[in-house]
PDB file of N, CA and C in Angstrom:
ATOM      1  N   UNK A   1    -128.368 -73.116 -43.229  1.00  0.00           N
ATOM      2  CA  UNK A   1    -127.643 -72.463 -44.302  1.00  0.00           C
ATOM      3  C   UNK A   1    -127.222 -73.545 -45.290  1.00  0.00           C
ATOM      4  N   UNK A   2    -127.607 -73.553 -46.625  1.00  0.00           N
ATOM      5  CA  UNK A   2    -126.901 -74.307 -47.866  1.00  0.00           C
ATOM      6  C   UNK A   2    -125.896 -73.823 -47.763  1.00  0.00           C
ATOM      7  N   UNK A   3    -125.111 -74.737 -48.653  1.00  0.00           N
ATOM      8  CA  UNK A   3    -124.099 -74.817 -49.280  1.00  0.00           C
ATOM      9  C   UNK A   3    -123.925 -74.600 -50.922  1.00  0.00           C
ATOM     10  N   UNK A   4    -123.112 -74.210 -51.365  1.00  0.00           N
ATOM     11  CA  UNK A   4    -123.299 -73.750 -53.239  1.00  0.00           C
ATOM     12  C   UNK A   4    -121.799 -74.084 -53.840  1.00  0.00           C
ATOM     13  N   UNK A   5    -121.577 -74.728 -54.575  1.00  0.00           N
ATOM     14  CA  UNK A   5    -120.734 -75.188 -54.785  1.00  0.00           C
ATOM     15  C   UNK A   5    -119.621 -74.073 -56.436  1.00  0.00           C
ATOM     16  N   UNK A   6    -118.593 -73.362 -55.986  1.00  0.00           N
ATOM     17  CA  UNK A   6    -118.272 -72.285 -57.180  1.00  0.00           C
ATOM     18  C   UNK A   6    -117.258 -72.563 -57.584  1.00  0.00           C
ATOM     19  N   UNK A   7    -116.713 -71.988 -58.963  1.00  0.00           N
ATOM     20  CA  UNK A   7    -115.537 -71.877 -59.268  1.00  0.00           C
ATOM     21  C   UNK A   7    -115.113 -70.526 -59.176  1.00  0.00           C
ATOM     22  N   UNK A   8    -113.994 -70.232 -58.944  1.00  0.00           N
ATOM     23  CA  UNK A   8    -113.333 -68.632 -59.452  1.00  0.00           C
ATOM     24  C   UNK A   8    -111.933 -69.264 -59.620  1.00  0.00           C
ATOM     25  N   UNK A   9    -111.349 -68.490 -60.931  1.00  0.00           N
ATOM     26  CA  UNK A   9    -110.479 -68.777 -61.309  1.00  0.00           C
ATOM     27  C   UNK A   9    -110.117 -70.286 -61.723  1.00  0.00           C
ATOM     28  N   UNK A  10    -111.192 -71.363 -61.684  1.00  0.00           N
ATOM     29  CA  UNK A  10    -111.006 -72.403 -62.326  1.00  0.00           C
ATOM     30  C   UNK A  10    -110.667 -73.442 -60.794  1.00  0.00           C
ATOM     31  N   UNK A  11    -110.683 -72.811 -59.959  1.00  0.00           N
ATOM     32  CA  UNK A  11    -110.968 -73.684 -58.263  1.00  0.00           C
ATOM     33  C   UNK A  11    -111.842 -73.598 -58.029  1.00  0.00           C
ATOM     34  N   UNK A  12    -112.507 -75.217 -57.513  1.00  0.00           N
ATOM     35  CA  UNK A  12    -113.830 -74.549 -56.644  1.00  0.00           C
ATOM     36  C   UNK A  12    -113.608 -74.663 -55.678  1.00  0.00           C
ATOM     37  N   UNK A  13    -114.952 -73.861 -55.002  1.00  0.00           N
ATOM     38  CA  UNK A  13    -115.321 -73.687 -53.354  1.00  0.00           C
ATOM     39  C   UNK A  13    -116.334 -74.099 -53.127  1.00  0.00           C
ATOM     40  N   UNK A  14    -116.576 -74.570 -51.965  1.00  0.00           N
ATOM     41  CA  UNK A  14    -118.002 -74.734 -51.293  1.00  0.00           C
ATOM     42  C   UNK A  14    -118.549 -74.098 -50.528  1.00  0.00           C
ATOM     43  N   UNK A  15    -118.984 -73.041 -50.468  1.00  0.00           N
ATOM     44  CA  UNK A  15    -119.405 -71.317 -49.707  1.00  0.00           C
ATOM     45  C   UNK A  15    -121.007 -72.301 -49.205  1.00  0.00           C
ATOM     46  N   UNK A  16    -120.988 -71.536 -47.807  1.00  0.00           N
ATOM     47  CA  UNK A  16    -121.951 -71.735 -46.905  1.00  0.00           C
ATOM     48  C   UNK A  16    -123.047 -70.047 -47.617  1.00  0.00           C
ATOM     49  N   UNK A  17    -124.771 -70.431 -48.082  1.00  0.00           N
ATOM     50  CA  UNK A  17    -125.248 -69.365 -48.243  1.00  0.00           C
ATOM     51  C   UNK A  17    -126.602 -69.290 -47.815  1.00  0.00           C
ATOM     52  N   UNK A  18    -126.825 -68.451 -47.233  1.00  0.00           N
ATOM     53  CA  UNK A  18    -128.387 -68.130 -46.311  1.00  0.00           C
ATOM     54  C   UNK A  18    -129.552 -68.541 -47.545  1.00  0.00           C
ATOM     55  N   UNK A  19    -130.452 -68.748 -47.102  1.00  0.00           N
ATOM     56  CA  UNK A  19    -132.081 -69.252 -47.858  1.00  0.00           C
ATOM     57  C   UNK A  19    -131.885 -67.938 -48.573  1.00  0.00           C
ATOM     58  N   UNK A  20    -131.822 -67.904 -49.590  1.00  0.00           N
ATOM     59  CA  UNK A  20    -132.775 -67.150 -50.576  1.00  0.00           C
ATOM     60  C   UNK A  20    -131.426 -65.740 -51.034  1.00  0.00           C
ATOM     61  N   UNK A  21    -130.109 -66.481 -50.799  1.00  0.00           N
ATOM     62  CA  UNK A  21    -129.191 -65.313 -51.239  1.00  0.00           C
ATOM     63  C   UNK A  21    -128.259 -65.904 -52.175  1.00  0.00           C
ATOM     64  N   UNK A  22    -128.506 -67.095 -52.614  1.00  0.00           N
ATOM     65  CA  UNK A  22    -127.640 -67.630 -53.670  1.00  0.00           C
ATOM     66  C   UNK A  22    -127.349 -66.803 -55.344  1.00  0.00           C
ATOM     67  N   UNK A  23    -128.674 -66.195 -55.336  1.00  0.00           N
ATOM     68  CA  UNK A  23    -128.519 -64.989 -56.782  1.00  0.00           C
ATOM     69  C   UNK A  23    -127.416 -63.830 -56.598  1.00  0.00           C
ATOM     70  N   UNK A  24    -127.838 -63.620 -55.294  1.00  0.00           N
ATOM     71  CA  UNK A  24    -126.086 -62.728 -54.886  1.00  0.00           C
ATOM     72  C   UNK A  24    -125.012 -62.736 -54.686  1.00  0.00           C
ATOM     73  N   UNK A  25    -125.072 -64.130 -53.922  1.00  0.00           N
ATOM     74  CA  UNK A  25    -123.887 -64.791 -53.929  1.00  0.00           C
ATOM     75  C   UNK A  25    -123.010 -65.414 -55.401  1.00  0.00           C
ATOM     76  N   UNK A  26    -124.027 -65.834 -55.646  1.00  0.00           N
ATOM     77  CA  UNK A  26    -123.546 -66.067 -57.458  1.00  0.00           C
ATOM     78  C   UNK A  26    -122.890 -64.859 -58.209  1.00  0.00           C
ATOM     79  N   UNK A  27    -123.543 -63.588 -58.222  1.00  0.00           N
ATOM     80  CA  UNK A  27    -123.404 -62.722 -58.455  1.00  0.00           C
ATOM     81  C   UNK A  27    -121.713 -62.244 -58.139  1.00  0.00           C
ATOM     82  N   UNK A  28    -121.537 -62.195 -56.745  1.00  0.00           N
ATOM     83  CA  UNK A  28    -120.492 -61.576 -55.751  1.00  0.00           C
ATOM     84  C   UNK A  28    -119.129 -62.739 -56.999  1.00  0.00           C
ATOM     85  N   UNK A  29    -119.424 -64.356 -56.627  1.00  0.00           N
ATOM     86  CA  UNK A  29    -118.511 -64.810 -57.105  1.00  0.00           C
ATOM     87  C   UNK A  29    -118.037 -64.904 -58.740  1.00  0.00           C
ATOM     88  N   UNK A  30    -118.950 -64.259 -59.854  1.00  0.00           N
ATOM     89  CA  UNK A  30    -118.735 -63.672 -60.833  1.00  0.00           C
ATOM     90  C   UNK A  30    -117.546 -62.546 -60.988  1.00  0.00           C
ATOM     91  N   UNK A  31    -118.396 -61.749 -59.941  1.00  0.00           N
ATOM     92  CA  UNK A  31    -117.140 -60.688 -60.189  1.00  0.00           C
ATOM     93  C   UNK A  31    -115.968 -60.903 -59.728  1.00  0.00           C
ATOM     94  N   UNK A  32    -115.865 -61.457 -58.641  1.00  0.00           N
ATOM     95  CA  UNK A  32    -114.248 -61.769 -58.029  1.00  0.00           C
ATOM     96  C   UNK A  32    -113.710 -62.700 -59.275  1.00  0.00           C
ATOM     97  N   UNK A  33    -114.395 -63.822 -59.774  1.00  0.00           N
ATOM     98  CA  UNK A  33    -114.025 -64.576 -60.572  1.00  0.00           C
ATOM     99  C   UNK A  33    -112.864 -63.790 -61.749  1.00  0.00           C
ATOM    100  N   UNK A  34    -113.742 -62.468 -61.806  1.00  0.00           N
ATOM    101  CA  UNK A  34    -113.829 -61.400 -63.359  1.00  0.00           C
ATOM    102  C   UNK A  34    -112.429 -61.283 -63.181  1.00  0.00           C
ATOM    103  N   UNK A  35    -112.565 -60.225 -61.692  1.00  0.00           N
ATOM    104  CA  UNK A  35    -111.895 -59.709 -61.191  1.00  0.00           C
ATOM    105  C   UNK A  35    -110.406 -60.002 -61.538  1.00  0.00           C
ATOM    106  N   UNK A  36    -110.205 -61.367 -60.568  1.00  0.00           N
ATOM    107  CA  UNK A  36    -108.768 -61.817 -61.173  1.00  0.00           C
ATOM    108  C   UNK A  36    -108.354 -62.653 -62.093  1.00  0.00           C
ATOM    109  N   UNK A  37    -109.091 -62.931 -63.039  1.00  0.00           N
ATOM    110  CA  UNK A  37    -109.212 -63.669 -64.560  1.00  0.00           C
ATOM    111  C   UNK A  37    -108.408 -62.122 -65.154  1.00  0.00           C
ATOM    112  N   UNK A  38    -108.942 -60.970 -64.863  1.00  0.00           N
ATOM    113  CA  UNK A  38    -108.353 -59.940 -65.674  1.00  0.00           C
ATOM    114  C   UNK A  38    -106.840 -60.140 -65.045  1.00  0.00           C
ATOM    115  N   UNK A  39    -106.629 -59.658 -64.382  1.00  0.00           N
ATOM    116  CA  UNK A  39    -105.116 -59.866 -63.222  1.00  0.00           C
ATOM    117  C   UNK A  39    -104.170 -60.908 -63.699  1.00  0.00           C
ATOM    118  N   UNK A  40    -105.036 -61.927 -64.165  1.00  0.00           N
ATOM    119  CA  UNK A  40    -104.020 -63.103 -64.089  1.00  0.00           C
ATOM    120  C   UNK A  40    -103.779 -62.659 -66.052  1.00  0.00           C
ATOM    121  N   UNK A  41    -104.540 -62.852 -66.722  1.00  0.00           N
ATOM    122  CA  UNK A  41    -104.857 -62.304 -68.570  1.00  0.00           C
ATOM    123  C   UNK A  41    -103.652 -61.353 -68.953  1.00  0.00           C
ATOM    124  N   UNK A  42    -103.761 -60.429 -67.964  1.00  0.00           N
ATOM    125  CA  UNK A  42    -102.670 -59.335 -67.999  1.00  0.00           C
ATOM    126  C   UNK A  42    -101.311 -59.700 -67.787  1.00  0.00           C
ATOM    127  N   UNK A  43    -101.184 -60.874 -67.229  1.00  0.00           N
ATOM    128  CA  UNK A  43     -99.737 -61.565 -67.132  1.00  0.00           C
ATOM    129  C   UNK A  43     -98.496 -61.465 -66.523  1.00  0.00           C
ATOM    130  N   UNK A  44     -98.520 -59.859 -66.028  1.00  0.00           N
ATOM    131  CA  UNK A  44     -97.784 -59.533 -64.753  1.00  0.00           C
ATOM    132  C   UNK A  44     -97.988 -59.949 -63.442  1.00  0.00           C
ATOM    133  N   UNK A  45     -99.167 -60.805 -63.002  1.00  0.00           N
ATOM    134  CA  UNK A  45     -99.061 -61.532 -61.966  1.00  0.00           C
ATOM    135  C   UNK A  45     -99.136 -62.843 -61.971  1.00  0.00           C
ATOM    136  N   UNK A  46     -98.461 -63.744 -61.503  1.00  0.00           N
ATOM    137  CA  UNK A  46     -98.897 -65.014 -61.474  1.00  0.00           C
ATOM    138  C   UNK A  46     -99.232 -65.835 -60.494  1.00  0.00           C
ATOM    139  N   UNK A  47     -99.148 -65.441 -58.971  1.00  0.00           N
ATOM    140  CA  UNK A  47     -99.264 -65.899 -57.779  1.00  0.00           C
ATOM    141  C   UNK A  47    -100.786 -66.093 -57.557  1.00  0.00           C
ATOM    142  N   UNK A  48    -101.495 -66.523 -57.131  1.00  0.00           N
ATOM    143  CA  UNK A  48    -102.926 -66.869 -57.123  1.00  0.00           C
ATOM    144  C   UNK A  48    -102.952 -65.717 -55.817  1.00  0.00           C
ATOM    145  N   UNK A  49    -102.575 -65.935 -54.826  1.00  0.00           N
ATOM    146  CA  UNK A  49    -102.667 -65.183 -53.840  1.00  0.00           C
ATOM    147  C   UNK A  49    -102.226 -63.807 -53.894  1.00  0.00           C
ATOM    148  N   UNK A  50    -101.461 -63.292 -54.964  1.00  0.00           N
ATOM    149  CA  UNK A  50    -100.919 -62.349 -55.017  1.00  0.00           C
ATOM    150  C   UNK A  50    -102.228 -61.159 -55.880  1.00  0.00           C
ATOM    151  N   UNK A  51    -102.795 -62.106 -57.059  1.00  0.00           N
ATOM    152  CA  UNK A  51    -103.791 -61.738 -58.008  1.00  0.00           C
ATOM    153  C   UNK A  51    -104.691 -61.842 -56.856  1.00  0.00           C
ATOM    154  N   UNK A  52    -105.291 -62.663 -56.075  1.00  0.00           N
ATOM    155  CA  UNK A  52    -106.382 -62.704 -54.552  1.00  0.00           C
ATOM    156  C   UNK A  52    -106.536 -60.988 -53.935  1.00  0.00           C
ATOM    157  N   UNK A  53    -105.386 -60.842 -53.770  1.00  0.00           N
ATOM    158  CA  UNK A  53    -105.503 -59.478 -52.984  1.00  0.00           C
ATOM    159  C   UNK A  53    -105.525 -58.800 -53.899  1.00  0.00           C
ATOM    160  N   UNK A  54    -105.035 -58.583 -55.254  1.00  0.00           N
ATOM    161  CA  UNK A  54    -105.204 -57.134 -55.399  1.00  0.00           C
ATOM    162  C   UNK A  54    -106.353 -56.960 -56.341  1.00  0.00           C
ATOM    163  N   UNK A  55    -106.919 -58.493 -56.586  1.00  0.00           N
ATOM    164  CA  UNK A  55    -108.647 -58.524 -56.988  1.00  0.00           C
ATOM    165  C   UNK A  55    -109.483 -57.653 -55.910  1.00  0.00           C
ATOM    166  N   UNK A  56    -109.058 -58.188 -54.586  1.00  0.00           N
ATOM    167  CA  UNK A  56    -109.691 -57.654 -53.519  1.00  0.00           C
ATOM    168  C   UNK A  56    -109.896 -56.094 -53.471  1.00  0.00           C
ATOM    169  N   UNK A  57    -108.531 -56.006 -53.265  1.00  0.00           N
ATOM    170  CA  UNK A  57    -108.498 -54.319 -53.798  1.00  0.00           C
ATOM    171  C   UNK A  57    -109.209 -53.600 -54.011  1.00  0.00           C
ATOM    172  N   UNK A  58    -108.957 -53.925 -55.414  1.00  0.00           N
ATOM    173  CA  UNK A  58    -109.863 -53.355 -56.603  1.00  0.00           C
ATOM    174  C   UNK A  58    -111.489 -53.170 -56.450  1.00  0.00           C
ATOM    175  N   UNK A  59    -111.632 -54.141 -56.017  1.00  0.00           N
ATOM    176  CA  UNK A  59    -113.027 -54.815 -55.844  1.00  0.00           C
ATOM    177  C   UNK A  59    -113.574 -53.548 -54.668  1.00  0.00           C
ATOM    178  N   UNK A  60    -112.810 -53.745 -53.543  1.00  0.00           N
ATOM    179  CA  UNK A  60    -112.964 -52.849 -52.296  1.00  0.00           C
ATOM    180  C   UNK A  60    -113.131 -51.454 -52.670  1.00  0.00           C
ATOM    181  N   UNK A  61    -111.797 -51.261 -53.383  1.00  0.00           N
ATOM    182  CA  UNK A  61    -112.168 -49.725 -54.261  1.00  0.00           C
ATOM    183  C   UNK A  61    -113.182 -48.988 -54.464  1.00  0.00           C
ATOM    184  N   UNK A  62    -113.968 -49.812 -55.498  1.00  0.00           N
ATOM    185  CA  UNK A  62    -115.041 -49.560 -56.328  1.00  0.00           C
ATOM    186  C   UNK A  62    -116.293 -49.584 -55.343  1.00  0.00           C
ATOM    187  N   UNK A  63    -115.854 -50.185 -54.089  1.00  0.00           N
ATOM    188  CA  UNK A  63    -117.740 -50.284 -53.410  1.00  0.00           C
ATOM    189  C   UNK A  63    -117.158 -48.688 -52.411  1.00  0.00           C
ATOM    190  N   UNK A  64    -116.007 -48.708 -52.083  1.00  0.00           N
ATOM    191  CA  UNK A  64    -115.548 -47.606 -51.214  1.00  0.00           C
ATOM    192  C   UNK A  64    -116.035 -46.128 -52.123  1.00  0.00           C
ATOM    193  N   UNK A  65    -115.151 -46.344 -53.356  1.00  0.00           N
ATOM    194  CA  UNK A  65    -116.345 -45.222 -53.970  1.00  0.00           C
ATOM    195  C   UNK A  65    -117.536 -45.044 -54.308  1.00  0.00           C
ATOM    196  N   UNK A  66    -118.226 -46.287 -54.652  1.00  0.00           N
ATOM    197  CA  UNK A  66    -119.927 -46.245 -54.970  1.00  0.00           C
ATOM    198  C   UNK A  66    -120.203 -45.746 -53.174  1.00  0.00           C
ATOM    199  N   UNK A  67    -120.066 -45.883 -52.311  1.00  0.00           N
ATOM    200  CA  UNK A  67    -120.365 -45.584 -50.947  1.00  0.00           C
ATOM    201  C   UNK A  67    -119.732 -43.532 -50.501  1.00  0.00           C
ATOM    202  N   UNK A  68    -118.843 -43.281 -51.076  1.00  0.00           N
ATOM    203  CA  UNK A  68    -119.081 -42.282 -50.734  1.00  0.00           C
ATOM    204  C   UNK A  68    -119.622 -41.363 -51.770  1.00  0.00           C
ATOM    205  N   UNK A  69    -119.586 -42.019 -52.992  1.00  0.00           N
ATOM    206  CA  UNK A  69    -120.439 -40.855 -54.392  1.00  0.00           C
ATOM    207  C   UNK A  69    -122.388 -41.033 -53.834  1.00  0.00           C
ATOM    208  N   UNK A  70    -122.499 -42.304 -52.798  1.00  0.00           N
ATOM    209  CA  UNK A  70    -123.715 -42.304 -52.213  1.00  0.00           C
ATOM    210  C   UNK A  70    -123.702 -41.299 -50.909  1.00  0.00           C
ATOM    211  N   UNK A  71    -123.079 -41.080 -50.387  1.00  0.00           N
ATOM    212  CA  UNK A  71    -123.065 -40.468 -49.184  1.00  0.00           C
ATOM    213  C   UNK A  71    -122.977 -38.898 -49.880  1.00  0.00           C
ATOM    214  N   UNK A  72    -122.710 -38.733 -50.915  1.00  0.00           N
ATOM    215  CA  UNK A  72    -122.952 -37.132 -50.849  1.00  0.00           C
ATOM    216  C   UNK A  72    -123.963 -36.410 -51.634  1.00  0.00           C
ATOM    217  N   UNK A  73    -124.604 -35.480 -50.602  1.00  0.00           N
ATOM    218  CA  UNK A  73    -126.036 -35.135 -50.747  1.00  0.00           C
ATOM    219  C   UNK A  73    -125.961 -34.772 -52.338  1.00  0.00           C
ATOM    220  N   UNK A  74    -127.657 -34.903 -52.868  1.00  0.00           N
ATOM    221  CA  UNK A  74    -127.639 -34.319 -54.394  1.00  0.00           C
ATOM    222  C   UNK A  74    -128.071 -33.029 -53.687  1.00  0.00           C
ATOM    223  N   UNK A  75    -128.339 -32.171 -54.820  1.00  0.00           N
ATOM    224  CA  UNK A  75    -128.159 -30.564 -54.955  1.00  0.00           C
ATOM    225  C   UNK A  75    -130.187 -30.856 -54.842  1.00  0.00           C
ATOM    226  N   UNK A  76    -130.521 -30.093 -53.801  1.00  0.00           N
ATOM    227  CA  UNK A  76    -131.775 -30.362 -53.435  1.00  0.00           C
ATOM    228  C   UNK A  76    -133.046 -28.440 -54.370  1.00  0.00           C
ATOM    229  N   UNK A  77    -133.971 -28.932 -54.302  1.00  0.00           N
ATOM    230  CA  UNK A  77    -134.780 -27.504 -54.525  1.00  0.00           C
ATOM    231  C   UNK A  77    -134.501 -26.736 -53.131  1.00  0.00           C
ATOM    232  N   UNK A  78    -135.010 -25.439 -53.123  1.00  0.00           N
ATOM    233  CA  UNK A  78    -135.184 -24.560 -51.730  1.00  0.00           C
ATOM    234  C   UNK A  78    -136.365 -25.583 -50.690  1.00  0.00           C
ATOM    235  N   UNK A  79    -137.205 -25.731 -51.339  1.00  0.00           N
ATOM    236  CA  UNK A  79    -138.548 -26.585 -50.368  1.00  0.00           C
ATOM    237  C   UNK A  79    -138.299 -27.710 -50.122  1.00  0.00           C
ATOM    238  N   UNK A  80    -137.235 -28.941 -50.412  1.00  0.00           N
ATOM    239  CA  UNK A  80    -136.874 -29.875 -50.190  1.00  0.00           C
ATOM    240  C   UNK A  80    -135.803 -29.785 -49.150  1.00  0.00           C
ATOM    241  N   UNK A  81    -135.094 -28.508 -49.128  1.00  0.00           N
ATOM    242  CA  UNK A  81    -134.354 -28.840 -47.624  1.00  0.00           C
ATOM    243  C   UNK A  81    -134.678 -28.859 -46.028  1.00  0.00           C
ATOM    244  N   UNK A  82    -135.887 -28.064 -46.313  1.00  0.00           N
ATOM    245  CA  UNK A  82    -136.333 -27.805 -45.521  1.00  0.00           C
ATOM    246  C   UNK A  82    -136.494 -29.488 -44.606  1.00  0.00           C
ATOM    247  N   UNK A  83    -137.199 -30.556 -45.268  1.00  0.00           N
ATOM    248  CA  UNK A  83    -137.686 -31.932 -44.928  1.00  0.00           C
ATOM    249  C   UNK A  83    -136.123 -33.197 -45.109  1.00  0.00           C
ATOM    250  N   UNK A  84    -134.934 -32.550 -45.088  1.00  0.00           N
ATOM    251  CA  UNK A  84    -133.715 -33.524 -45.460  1.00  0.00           C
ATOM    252  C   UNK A  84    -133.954 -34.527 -44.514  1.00  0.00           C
ATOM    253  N   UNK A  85    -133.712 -35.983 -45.059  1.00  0.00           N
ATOM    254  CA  UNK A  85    -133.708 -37.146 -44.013  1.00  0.00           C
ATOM    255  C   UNK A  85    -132.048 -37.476 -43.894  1.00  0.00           C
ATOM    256  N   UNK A  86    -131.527 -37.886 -42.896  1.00  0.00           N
ATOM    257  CA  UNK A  86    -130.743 -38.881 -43.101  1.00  0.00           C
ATOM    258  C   UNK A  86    -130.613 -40.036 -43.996  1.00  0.00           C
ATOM    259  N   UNK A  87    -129.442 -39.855 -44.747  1.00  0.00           N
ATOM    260  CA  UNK A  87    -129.180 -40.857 -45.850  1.00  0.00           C
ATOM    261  C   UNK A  87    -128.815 -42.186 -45.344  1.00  0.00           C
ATOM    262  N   UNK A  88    -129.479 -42.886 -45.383  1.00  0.00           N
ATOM    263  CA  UNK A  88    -128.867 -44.676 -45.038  1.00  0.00           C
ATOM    264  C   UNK A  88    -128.258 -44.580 -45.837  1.00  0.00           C
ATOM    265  N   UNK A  89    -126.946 -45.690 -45.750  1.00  0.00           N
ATOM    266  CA  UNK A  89    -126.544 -46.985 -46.674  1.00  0.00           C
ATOM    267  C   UNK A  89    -127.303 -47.528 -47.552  1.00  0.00           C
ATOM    268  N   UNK A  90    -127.231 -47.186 -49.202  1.00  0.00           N
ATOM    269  CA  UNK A  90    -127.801 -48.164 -49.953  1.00  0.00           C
ATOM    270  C   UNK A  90    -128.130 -49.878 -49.612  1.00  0.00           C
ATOM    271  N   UNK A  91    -128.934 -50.328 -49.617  1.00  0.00           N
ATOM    272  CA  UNK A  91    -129.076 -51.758 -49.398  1.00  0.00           C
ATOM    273  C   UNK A  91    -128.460 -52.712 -50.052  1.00  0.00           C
ATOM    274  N   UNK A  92    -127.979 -52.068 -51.314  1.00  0.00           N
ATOM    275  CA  UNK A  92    -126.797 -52.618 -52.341  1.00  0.00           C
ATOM    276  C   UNK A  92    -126.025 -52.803 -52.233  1.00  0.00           C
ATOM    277  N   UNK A  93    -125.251 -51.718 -51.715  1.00  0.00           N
ATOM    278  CA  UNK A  93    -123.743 -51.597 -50.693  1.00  0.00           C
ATOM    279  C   UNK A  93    -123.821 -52.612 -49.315  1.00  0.00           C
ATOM    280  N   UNK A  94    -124.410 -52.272 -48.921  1.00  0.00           N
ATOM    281  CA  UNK A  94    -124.426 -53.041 -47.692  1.00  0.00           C
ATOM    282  C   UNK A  94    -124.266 -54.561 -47.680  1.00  0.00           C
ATOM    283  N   UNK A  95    -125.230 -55.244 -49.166  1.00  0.00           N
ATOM    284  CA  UNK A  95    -125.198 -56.470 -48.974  1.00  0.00           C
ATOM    285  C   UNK A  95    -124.020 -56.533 -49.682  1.00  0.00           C
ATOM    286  N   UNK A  96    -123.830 -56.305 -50.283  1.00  0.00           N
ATOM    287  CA  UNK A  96    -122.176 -56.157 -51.198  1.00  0.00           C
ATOM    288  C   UNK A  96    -121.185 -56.387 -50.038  1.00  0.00           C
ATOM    289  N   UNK A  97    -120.774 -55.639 -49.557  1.00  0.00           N
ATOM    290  CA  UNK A  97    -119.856 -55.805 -48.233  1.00  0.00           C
ATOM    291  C   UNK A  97    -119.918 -57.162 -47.733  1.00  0.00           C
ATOM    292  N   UNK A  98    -121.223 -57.492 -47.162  1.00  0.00           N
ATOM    293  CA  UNK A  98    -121.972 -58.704 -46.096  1.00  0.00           C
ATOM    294  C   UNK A  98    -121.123 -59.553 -47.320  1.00  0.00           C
ATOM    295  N   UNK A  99    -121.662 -59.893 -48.582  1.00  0.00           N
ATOM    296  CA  UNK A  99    -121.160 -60.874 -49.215  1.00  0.00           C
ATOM    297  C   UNK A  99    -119.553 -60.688 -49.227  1.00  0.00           C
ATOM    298  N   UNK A 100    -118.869 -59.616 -49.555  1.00  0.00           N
ATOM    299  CA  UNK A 100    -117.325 -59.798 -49.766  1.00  0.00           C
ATOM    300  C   UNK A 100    -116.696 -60.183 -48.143  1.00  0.00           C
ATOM    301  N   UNK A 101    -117.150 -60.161 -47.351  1.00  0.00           N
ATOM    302  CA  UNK A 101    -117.338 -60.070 -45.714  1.00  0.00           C
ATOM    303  C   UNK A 101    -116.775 -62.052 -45.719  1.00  0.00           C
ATOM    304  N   UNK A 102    -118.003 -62.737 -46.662  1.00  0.00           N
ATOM    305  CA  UNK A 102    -118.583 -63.856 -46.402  1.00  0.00           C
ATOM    306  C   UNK A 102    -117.839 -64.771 -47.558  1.00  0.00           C
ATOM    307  N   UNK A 103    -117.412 -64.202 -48.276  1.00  0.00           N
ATOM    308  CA  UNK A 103    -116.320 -64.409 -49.234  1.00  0.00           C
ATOM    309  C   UNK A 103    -114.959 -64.641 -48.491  1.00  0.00           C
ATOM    310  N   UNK A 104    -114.460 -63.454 -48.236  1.00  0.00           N
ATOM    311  CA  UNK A 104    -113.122 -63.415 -46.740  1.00  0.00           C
ATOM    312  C   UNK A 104    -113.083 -64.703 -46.386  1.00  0.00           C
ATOM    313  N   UNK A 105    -114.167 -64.986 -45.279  1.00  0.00           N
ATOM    314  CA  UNK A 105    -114.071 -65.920 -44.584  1.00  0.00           C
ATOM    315  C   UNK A 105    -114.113 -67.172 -45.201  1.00  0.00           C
ATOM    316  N   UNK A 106    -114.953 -67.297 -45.939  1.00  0.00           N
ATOM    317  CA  UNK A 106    -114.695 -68.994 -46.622  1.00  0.00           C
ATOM    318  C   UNK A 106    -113.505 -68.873 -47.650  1.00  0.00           C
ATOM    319  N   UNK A 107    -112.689 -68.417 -48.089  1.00  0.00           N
ATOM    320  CA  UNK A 107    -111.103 -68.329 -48.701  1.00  0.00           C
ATOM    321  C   UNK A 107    -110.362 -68.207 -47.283  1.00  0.00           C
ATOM    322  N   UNK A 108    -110.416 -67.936 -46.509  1.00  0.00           N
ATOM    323  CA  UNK A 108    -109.675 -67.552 -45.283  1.00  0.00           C
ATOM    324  C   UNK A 108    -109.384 -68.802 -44.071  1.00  0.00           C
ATOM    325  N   UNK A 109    -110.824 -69.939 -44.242  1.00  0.00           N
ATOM    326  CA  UNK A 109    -110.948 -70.792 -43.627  1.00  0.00           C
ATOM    327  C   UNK A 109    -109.710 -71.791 -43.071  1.00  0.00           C
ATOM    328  N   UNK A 110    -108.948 -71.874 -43.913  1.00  0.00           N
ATOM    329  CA  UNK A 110    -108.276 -72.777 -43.922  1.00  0.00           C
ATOM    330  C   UNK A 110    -106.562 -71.844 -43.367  1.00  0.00           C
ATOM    331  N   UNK A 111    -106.844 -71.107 -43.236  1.00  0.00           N
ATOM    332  CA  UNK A 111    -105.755 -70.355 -42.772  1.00  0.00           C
ATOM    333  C   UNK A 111    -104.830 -70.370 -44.290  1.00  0.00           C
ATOM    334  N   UNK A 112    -105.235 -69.996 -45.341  1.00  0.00           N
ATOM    335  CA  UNK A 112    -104.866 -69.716 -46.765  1.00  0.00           C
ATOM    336  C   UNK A 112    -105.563 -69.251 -47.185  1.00  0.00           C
ATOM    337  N   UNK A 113    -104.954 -68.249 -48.299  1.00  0.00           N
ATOM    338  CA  UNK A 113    -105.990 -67.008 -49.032  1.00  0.00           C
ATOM    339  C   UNK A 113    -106.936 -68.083 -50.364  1.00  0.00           C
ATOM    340  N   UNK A 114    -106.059 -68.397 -50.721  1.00  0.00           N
ATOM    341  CA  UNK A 114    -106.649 -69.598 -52.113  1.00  0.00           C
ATOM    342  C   UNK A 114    -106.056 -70.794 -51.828  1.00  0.00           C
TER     343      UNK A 114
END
């Protein structure tokens, strides 16, 4: 596993990332970056750790609803129900999670959020 070296919020990290997932990972740390750049902009928070979680939140929110607006069936023809599959987990969602999962843990490492 590399290593990738990020900023969010103007700290960096050194996140451990599997062969060939650094575009996502890049990705993942954009948005958290976004995330509490807005939080902190807005000026009612100033705690790094305080803006940490409720980036998290937010963040969690939004995949909690992209996951269940995925989980509910579309409105099918008569001849298409007949053949309904089980809906997986988008592969989107999933790695989404894996990365905020993998995020957790390397902010978490040190027994401190930031």
């Amino acid at each position: 596993m590399k290593q990738i070296e990020v900023q969010i919020m103007g700290q960096s990290y050194l996140l451990g990332c599997p062969e060939g997932g650094e575009p996502q990972l890049r990705e993942a740390v954009e948005r958290v970056d976004a995330a509490m750049c807005k939080i902190r902009d807005a000026g009612k928070v100033k705690a790094r750790d305080r803006i940490a979680v409720l980036a998290s939140l937010n963040l969690a929110f939004d995949l909690v609803q992209r996951e269940a607006t995925a989980a509910e069936p579309a409105p099918q023809p008569e001849a298409a129900k007949a053949v309904e599959a089980t809906p997986d987990a988008s592969a989107e969602d999933e790695h989404a999670a894996q990365l905020i999962q993998r995020l957790d843990q390397a902010l978490t490492g040190d027994g401190h959020l930031l």
